[in-house]
N, C-alpha and C. Protein backbone atom coordinates (compact mmCIF):
# COMPACT_ATOMS: atom_id res chain seq x y z
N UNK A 1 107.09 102.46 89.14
CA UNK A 1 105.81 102.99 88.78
C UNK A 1 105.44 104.11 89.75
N UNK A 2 105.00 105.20 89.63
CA UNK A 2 104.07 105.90 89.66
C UNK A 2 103.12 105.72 90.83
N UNK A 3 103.11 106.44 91.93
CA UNK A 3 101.75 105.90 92.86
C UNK A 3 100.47 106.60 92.28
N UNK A 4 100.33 107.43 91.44
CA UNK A 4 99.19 107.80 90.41
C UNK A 4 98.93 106.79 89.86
N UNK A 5 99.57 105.79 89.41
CA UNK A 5 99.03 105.32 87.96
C UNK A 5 98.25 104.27 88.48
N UNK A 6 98.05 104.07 90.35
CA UNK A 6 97.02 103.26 91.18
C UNK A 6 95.47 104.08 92.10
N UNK A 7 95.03 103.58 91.09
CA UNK A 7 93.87 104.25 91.85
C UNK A 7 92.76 103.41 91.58
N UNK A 8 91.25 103.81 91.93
CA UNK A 8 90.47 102.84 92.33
C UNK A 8 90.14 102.35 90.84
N UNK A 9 89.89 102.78 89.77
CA UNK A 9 89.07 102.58 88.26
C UNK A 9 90.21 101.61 87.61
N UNK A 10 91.57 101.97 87.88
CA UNK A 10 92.45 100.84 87.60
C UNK A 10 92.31 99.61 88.19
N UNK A 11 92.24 99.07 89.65
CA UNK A 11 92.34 98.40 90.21
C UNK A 11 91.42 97.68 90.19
N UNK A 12 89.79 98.28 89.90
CA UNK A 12 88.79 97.43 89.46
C UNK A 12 88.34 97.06 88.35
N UNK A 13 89.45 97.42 87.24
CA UNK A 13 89.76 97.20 85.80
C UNK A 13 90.56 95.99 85.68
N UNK A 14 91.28 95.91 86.36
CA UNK A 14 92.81 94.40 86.98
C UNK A 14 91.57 93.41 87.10
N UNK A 15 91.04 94.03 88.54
CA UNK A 15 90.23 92.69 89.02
C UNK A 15 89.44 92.57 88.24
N UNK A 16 88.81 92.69 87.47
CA UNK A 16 87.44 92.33 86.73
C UNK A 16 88.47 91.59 85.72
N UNK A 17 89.60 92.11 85.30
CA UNK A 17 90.07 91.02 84.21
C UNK A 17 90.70 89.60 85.13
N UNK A 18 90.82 89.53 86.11
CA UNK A 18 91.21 88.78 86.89
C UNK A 18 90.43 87.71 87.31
N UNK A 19 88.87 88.09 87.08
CA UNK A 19 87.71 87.43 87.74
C UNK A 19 87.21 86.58 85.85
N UNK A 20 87.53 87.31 85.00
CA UNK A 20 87.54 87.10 83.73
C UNK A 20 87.71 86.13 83.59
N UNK A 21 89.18 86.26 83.88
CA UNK A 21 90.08 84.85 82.83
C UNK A 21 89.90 83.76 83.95
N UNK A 22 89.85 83.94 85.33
CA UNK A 22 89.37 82.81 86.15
C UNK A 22 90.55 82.70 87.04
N UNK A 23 90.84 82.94 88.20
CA UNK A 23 91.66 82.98 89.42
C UNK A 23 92.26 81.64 89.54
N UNK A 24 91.70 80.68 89.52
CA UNK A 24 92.37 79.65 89.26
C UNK A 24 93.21 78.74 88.25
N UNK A 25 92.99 79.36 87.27
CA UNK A 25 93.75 79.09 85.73
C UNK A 25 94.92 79.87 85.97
N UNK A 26 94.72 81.28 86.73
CA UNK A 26 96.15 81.99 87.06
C UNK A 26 97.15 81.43 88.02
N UNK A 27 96.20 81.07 89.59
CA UNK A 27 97.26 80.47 90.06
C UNK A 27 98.11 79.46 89.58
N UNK A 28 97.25 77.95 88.87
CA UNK A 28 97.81 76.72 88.51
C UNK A 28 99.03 77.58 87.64
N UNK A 29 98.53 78.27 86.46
CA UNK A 29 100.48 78.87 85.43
C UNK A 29 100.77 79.26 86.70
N UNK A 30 100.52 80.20 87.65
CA UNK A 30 101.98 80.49 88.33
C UNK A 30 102.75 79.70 89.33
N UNK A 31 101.58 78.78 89.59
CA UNK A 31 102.52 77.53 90.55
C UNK A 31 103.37 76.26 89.73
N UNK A 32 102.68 76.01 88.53
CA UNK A 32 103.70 75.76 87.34
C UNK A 32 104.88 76.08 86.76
N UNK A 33 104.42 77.10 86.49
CA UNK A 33 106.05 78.30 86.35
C UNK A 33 107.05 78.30 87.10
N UNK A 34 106.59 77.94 88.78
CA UNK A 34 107.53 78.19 89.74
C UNK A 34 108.21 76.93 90.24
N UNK A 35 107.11 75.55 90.00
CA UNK A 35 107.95 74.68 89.79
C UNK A 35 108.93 74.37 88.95
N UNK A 36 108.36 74.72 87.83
CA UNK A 36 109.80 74.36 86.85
C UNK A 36 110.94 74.93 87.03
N UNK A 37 110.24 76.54 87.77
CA UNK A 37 111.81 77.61 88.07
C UNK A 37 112.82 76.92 88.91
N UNK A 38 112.27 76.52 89.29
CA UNK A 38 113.01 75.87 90.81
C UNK A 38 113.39 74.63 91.17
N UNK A 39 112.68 73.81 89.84
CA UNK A 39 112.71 72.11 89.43
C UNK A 39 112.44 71.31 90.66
N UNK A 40 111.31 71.80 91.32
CA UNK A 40 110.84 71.28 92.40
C UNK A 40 110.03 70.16 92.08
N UNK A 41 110.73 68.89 93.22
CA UNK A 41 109.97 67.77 93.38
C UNK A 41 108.37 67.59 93.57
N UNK A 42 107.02 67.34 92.67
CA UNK A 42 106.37 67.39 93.42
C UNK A 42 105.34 65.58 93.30
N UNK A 43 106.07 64.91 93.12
CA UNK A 43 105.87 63.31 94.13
C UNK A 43 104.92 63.48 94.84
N UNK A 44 104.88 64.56 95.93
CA UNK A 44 104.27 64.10 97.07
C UNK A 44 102.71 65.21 97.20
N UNK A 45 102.75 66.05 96.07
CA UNK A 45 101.50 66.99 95.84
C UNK A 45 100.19 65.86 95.32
């Protein structure tokens, strides 16, 4: 990518969709995702 295609109206376009859908609904899929990637034990979470 492009270091143009980052600038401030983008970045507070991301975050506002980020604050949207809810920061924590994102992390849980991506710590999900990464367990399964990795078929990590988690017993002890």
């Amino acid at each position: 990518m492009k270091a143009e295609y980052f600038n401030d109206d983008k970045l507070g376009r991301v975050l506002d969709q980020l604050y949207q859908k809810g920061l924590s609904e994102i992390l849980m899929s991506l710590v999900l995702k990464t367990v399964k990637m990795y078929q990590l034990e988690i017993d002890t979470v």
